[in-house]
PDB file of N, CA and C in Angstrom:
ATOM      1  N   UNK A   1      74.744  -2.266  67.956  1.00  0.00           N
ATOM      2  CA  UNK A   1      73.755  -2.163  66.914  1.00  0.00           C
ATOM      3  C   UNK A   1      72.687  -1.165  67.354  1.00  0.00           C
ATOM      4  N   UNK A   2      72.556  -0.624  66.688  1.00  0.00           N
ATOM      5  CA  UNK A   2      71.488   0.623  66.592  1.00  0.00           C
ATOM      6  C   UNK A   2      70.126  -0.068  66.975  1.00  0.00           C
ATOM      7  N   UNK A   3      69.087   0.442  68.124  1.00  0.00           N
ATOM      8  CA  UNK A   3      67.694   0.045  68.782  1.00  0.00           C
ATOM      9  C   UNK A   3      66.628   0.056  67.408  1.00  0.00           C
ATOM     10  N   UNK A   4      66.968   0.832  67.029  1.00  0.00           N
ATOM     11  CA  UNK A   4      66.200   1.567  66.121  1.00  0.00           C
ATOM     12  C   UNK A   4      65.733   0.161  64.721  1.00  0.00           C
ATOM     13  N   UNK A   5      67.201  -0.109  64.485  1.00  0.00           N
ATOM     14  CA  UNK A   5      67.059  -0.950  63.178  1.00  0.00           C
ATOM     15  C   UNK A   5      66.828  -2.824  63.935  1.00  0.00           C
ATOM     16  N   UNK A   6      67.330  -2.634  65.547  1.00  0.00           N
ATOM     17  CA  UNK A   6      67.080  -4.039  65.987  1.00  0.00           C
ATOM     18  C   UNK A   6      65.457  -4.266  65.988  1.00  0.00           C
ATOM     19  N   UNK A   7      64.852  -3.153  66.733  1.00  0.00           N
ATOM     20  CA  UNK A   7      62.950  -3.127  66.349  1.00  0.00           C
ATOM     21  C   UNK A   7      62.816  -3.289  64.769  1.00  0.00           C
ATOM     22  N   UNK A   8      63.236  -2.821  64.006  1.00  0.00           N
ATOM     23  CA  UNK A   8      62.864  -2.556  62.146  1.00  0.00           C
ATOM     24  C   UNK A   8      62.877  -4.753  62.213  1.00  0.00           C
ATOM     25  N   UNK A   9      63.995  -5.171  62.432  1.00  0.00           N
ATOM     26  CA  UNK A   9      64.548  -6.089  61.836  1.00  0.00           C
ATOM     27  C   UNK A   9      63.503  -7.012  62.606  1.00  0.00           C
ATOM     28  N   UNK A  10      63.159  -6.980  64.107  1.00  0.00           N
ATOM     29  CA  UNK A  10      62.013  -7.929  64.915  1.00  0.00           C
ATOM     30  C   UNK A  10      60.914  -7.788  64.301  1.00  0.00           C
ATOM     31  N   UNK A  11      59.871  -6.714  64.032  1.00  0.00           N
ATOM     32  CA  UNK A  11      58.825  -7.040  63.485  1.00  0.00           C
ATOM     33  C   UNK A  11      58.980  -6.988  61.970  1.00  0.00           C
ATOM     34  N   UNK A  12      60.312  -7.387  60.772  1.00  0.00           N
ATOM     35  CA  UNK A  12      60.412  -7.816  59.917  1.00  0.00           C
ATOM     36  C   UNK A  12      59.999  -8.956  60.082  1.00  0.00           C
ATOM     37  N   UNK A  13      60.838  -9.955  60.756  1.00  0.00           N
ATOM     38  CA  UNK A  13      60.865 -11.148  61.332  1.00  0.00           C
ATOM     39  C   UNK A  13      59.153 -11.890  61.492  1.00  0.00           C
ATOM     40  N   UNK A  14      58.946 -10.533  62.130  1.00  0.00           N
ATOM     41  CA  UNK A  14      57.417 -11.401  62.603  1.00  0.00           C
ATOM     42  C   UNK A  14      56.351 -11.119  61.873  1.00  0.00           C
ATOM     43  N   UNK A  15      56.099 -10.370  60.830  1.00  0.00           N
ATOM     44  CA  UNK A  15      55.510 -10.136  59.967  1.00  0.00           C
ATOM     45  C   UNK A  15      55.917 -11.518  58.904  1.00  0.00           C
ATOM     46  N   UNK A  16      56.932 -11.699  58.393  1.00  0.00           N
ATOM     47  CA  UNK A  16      57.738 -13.005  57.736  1.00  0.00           C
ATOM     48  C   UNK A  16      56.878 -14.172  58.602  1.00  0.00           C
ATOM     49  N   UNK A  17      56.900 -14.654  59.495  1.00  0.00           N
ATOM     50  CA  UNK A  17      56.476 -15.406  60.467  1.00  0.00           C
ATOM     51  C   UNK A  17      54.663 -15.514  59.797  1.00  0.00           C
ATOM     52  N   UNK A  18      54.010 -14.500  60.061  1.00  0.00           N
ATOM     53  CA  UNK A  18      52.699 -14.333  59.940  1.00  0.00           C
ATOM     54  C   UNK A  18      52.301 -15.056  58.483  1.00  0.00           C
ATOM     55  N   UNK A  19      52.780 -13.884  57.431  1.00  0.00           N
ATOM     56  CA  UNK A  19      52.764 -14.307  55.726  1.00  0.00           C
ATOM     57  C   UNK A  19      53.221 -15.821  55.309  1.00  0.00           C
ATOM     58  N   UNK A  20      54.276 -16.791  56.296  1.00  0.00           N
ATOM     59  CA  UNK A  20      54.598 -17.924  56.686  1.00  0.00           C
ATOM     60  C   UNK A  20      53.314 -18.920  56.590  1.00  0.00           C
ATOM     61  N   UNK A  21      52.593 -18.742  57.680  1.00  0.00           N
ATOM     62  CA  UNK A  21      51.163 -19.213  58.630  1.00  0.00           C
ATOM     63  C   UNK A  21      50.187 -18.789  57.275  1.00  0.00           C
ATOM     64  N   UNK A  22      50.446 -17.716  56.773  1.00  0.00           N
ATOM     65  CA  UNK A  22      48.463 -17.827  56.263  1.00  0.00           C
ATOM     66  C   UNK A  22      49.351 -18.482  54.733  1.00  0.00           C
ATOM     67  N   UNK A  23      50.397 -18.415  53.761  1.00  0.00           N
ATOM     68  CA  UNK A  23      50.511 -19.232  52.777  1.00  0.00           C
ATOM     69  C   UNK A  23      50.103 -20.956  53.067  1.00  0.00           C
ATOM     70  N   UNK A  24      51.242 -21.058  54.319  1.00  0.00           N
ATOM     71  CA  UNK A  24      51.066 -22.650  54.735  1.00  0.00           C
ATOM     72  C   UNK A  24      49.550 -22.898  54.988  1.00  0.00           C
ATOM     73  N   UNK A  25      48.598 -22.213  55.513  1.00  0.00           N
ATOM     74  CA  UNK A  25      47.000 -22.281  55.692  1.00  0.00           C
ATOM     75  C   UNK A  25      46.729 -22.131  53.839  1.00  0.00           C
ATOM     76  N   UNK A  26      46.912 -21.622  52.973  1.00  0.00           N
ATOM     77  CA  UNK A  26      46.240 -21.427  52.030  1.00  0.00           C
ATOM     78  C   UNK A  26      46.428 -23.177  51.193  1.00  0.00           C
ATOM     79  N   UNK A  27      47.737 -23.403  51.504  1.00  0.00           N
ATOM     80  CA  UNK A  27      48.164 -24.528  50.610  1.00  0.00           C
ATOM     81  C   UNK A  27      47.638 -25.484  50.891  1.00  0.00           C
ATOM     82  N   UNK A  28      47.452 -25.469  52.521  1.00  0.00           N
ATOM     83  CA  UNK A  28      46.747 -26.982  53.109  1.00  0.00           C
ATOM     84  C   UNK A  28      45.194 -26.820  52.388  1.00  0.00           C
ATOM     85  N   UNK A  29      44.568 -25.641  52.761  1.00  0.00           N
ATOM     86  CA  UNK A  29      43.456 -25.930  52.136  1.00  0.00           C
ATOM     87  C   UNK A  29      43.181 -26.372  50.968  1.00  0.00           C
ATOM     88  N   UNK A  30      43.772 -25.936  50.198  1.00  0.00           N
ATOM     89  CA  UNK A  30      43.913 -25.851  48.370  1.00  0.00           C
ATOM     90  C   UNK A  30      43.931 -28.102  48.580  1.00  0.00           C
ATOM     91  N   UNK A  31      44.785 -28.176  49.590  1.00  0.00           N
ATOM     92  CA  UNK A  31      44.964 -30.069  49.164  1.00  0.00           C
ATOM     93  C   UNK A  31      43.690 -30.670  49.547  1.00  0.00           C
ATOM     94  N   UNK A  32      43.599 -29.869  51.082  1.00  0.00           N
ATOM     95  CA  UNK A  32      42.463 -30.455  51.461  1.00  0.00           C
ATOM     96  C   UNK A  32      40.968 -30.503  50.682  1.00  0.00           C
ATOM     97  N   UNK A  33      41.074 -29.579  50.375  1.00  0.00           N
ATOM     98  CA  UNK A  33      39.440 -29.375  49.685  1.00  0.00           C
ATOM     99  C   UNK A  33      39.508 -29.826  48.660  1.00  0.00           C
ATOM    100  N   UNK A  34      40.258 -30.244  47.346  1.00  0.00           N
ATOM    101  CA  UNK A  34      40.485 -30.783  46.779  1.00  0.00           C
ATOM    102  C   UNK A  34      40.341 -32.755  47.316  1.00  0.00           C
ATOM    103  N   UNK A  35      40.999 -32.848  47.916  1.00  0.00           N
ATOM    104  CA  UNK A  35      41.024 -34.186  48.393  1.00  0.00           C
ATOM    105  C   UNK A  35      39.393 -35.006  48.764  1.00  0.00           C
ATOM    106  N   UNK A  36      38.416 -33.601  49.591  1.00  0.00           N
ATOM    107  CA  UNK A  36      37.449 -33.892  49.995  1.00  0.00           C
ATOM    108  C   UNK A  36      36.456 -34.370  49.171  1.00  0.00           C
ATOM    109  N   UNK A  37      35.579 -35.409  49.955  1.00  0.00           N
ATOM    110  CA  UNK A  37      34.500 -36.434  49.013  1.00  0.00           C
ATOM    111  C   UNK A  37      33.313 -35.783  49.525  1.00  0.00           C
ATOM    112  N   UNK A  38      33.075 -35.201  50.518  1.00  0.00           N
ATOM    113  CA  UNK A  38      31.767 -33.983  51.222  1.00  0.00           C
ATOM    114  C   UNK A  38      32.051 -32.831  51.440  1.00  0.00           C
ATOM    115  N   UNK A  39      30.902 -32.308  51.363  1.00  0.00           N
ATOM    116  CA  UNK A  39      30.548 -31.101  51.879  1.00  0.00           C
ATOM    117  C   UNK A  39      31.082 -30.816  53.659  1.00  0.00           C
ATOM    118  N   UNK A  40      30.641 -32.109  54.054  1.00  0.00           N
ATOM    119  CA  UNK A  40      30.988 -32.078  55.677  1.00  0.00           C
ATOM    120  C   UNK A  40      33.096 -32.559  55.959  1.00  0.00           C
ATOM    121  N   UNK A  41      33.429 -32.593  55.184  1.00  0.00           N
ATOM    122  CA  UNK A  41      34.424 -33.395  55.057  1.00  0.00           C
ATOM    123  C   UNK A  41      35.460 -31.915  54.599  1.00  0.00           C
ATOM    124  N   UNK A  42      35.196 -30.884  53.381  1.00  0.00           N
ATOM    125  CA  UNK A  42      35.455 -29.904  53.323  1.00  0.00           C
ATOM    126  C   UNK A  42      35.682 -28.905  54.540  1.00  0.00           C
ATOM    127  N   UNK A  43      34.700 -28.755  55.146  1.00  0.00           N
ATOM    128  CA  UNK A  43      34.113 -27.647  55.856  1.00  0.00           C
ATOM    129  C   UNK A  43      35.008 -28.017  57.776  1.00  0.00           C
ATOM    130  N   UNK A  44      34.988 -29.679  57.622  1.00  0.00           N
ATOM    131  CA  UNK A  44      35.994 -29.467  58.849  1.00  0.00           C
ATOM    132  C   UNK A  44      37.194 -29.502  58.435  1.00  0.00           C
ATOM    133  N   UNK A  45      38.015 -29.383  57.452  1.00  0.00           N
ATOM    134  CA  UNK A  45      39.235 -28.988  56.806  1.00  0.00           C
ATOM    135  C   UNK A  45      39.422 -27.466  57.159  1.00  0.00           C
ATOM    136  N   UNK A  46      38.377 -26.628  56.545  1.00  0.00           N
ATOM    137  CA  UNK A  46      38.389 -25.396  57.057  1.00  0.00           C
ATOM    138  C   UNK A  46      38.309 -25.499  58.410  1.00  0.00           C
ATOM    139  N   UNK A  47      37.287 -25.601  59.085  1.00  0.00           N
ATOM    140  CA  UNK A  47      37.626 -25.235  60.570  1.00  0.00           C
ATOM    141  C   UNK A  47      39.221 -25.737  60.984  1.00  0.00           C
ATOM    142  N   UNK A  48      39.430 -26.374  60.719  1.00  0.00           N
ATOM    143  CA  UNK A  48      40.974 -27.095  61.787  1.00  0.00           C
ATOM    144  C   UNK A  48      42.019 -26.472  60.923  1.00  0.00           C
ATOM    145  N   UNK A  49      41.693 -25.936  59.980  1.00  0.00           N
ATOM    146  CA  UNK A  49      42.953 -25.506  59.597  1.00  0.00           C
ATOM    147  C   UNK A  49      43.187 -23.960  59.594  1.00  0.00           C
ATOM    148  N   UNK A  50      41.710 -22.850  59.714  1.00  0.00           N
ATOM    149  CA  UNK A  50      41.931 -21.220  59.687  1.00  0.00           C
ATOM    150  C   UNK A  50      42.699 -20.833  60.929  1.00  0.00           C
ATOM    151  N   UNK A  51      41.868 -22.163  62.064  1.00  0.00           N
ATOM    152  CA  UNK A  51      42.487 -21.251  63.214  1.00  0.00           C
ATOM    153  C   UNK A  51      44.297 -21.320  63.589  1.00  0.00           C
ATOM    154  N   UNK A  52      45.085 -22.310  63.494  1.00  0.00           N
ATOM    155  CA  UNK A  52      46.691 -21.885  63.159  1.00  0.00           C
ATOM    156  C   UNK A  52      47.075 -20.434  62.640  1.00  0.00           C
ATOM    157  N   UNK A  53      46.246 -20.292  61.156  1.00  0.00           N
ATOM    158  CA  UNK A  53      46.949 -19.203  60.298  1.00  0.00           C
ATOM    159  C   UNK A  53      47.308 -17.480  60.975  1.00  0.00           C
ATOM    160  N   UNK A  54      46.481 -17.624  62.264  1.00  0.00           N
ATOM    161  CA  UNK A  54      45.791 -16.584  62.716  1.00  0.00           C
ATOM    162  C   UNK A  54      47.012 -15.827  63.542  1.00  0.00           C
ATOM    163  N   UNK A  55      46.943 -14.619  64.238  1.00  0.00           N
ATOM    164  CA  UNK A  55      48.401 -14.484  65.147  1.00  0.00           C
ATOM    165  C   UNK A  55      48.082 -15.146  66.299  1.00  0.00           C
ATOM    166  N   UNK A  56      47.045 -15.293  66.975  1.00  0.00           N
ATOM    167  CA  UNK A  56      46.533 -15.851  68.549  1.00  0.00           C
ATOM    168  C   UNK A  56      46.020 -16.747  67.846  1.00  0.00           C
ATOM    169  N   UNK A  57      46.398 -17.962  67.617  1.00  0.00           N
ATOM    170  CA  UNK A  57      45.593 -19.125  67.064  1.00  0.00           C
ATOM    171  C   UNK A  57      44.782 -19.816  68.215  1.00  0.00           C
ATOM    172  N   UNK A  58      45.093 -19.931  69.337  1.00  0.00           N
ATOM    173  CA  UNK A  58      44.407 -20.093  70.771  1.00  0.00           C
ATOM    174  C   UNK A  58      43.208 -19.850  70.761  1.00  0.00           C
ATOM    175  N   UNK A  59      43.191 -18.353  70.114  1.00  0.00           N
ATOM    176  CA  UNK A  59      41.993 -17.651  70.830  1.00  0.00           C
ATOM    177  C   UNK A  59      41.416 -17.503  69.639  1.00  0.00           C
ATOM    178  N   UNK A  60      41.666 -18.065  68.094  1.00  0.00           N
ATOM    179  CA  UNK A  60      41.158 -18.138  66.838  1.00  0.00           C
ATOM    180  C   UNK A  60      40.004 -19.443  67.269  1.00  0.00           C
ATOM    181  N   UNK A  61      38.883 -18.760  66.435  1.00  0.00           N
ATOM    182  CA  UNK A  61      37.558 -19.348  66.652  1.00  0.00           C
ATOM    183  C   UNK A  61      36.816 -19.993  64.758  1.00  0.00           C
ATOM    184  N   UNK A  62      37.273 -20.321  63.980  1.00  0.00           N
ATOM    185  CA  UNK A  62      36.342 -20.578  62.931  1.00  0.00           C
ATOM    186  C   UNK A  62      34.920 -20.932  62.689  1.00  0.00           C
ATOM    187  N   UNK A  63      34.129 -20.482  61.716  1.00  0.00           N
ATOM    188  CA  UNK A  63      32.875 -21.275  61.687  1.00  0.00           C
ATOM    189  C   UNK A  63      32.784 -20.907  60.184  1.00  0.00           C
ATOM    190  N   UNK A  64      31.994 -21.603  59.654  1.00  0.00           N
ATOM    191  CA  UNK A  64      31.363 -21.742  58.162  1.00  0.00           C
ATOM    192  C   UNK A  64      29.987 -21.648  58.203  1.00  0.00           C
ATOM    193  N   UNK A  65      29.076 -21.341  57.589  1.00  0.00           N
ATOM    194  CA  UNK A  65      27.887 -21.020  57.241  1.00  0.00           C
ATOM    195  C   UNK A  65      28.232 -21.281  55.592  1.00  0.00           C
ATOM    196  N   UNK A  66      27.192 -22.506  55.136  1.00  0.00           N
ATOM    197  CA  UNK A  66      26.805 -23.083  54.203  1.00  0.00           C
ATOM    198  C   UNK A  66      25.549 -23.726  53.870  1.00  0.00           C
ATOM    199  N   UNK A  67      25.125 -23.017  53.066  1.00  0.00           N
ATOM    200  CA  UNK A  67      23.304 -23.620  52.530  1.00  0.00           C
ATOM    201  C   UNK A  67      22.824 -23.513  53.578  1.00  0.00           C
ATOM    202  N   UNK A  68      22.579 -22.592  54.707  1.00  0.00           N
ATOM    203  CA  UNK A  68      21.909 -22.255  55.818  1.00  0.00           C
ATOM    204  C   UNK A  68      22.173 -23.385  57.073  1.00  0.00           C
ATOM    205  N   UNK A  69      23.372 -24.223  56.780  1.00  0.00           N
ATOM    206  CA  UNK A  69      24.265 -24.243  57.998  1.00  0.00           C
ATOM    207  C   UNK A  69      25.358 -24.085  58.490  1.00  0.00           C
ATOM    208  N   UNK A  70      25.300 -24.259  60.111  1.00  0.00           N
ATOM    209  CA  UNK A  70      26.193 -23.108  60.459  1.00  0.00           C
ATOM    210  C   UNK A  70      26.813 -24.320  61.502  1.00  0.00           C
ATOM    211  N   UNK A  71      28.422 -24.381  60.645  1.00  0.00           N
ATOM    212  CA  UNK A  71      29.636 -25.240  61.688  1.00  0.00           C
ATOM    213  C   UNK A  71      30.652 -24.143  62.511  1.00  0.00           C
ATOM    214  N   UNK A  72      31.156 -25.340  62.729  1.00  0.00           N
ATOM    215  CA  UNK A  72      31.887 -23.792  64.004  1.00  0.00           C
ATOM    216  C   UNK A  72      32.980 -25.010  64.831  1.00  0.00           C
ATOM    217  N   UNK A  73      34.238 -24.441  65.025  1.00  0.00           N
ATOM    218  CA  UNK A  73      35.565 -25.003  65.882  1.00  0.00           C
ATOM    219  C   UNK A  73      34.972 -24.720  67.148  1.00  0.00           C
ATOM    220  N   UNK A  74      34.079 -23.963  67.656  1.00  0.00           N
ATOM    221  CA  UNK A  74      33.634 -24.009  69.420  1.00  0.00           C
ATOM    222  C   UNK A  74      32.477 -23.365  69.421  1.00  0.00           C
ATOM    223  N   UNK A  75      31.541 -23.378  70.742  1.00  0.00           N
ATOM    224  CA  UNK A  75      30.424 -22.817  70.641  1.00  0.00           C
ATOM    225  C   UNK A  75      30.165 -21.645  70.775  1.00  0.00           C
ATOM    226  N   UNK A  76      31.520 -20.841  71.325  1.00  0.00           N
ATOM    227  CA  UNK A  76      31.151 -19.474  71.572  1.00  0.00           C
ATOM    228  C   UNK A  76      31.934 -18.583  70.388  1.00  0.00           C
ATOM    229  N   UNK A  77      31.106 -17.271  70.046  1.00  0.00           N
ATOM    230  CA  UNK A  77      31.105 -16.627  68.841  1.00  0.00           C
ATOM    231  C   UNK A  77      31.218 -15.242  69.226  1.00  0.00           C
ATOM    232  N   UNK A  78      32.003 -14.311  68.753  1.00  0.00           N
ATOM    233  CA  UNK A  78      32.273 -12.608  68.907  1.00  0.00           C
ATOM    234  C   UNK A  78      31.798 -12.388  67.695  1.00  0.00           C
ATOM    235  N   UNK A  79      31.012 -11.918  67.287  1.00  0.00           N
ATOM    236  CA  UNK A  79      31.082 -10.910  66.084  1.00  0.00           C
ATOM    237  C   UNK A  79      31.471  -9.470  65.868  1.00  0.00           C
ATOM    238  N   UNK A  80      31.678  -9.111  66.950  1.00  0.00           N
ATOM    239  CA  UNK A  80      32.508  -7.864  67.222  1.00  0.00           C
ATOM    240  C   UNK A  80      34.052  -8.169  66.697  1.00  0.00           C
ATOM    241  N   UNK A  81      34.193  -9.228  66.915  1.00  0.00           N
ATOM    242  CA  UNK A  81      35.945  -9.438  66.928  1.00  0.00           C
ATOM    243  C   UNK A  81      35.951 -10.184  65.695  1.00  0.00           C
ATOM    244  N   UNK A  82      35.334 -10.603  64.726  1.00  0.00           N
ATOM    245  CA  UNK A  82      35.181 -10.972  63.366  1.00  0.00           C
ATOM    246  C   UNK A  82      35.773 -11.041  62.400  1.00  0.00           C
ATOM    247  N   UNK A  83      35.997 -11.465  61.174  1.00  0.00           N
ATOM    248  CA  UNK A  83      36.411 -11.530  59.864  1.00  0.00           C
ATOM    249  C   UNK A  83      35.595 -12.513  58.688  1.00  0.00           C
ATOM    250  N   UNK A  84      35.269 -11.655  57.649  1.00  0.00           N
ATOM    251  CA  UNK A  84      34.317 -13.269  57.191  1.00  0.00           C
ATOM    252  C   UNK A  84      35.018 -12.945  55.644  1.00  0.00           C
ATOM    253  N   UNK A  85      34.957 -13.655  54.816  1.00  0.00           N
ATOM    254  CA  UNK A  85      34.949 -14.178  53.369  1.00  0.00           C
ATOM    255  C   UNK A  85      33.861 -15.137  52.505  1.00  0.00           C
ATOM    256  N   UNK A  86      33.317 -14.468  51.481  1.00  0.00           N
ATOM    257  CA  UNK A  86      32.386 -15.306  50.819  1.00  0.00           C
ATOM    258  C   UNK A  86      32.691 -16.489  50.928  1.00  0.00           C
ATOM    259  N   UNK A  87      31.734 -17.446  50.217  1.00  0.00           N
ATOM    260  CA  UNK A  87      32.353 -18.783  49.884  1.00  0.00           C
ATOM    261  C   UNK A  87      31.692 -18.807  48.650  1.00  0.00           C
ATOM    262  N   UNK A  88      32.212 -18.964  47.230  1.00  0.00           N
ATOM    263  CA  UNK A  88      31.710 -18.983  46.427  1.00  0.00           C
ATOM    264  C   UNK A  88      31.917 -20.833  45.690  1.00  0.00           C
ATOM    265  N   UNK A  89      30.971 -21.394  45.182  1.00  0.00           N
ATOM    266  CA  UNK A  89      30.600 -22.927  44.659  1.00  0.00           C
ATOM    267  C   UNK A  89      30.027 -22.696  43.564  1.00  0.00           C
ATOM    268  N   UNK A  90      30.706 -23.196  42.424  1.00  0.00           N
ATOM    269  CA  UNK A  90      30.405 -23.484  41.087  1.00  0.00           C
ATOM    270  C   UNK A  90      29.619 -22.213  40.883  1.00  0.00           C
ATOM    271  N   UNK A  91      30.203 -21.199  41.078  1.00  0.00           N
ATOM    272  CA  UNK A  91      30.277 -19.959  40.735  1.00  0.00           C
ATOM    273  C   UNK A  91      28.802 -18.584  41.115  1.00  0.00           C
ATOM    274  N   UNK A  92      28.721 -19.860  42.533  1.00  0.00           N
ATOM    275  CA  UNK A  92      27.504 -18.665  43.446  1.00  0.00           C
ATOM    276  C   UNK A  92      27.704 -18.747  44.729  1.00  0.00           C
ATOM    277  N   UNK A  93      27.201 -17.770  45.355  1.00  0.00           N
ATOM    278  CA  UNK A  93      27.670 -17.171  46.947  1.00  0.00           C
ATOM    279  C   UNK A  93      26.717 -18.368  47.350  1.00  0.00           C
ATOM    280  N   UNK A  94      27.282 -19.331  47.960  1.00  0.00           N
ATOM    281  CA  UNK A  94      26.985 -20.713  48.914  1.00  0.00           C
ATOM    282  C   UNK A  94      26.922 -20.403  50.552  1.00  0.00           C
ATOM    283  N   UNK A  95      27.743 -19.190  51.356  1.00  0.00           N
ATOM    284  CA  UNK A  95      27.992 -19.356  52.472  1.00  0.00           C
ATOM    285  C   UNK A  95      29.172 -18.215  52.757  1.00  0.00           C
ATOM    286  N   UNK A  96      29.661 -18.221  53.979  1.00  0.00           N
ATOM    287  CA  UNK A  96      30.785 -17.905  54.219  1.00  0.00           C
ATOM    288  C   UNK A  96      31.974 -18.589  55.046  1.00  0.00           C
ATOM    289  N   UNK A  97      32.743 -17.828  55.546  1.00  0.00           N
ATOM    290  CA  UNK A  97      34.075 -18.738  56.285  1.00  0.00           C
ATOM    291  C   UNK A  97      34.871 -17.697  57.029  1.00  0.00           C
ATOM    292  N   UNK A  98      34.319 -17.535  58.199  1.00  0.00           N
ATOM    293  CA  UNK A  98      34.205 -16.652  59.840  1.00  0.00           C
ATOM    294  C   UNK A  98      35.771 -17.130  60.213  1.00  0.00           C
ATOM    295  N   UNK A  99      36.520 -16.291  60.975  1.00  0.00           N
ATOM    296  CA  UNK A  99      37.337 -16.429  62.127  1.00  0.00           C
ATOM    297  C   UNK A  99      36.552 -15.103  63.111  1.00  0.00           C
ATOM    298  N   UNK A 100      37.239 -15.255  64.300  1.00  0.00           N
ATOM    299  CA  UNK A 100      36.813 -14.910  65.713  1.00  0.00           C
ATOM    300  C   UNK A 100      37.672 -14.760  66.664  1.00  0.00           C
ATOM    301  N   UNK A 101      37.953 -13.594  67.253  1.00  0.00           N
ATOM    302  CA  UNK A 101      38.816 -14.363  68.744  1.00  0.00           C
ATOM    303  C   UNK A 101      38.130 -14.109  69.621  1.00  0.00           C
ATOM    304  N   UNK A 102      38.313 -14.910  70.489  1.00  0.00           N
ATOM    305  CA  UNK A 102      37.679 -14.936  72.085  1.00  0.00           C
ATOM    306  C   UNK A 102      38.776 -13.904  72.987  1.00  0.00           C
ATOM    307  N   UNK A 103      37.532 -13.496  73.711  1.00  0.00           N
ATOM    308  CA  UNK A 103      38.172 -12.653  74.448  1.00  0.00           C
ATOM    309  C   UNK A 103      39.071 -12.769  75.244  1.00  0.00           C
ATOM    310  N   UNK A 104      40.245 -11.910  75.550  1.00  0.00           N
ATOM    311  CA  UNK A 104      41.653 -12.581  76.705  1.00  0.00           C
ATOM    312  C   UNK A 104      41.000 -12.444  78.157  1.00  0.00           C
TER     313      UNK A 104
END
């Protein structure tokens, strides 16, 4: 078999793998947050569930910032190494919803 199409076909594979992880992360949330009776009850749904979706879920760090507080899966924070998304509630910017990786 040709090198060429065995690389094409591995990071097919692992790209498949990835798009895998963040649907299965989208769906859990969709139950979870739904399911939730708090605000605090929501928000650790998110944390325990962004960091899996991630490729280094290890070294995936979540935090939320809502109504000027700020949760978080651990205490240490990169903002260099970052990603954030609004959080929008009954149809106004409430906060956001951070991943992070820690450094190797």
């Amino acid at each position: 078999m040709d090198r060429s199409y065995q690389d094409n076909s591995i990071n097919a594979s692992q790209a498949l793998i990835e798009r895998i992880k963040e649907l299965n992360c989208l769906y859990t949330l969709s139950q979870l947050l739904a399911d939730s009776r708090t605000v605090e009850e929501a928000v650790r749904a998110v944390l325990q569930t962004l960091p899996p979706a991630f490729q280094f879920p290890d070294s995936a760090i979540s935090r939320v910032l809502i109504d000027g507080r700020v949760y978080s899966s651990r205490e240490e924070w990169f903002p260099d190494r970052s990603i954030r998304c609004k959080l929008i509630i009954e149809g106004r910017e409430a906060g956001c919803a951070e991943v992070s990786y820690s450094p190797a």
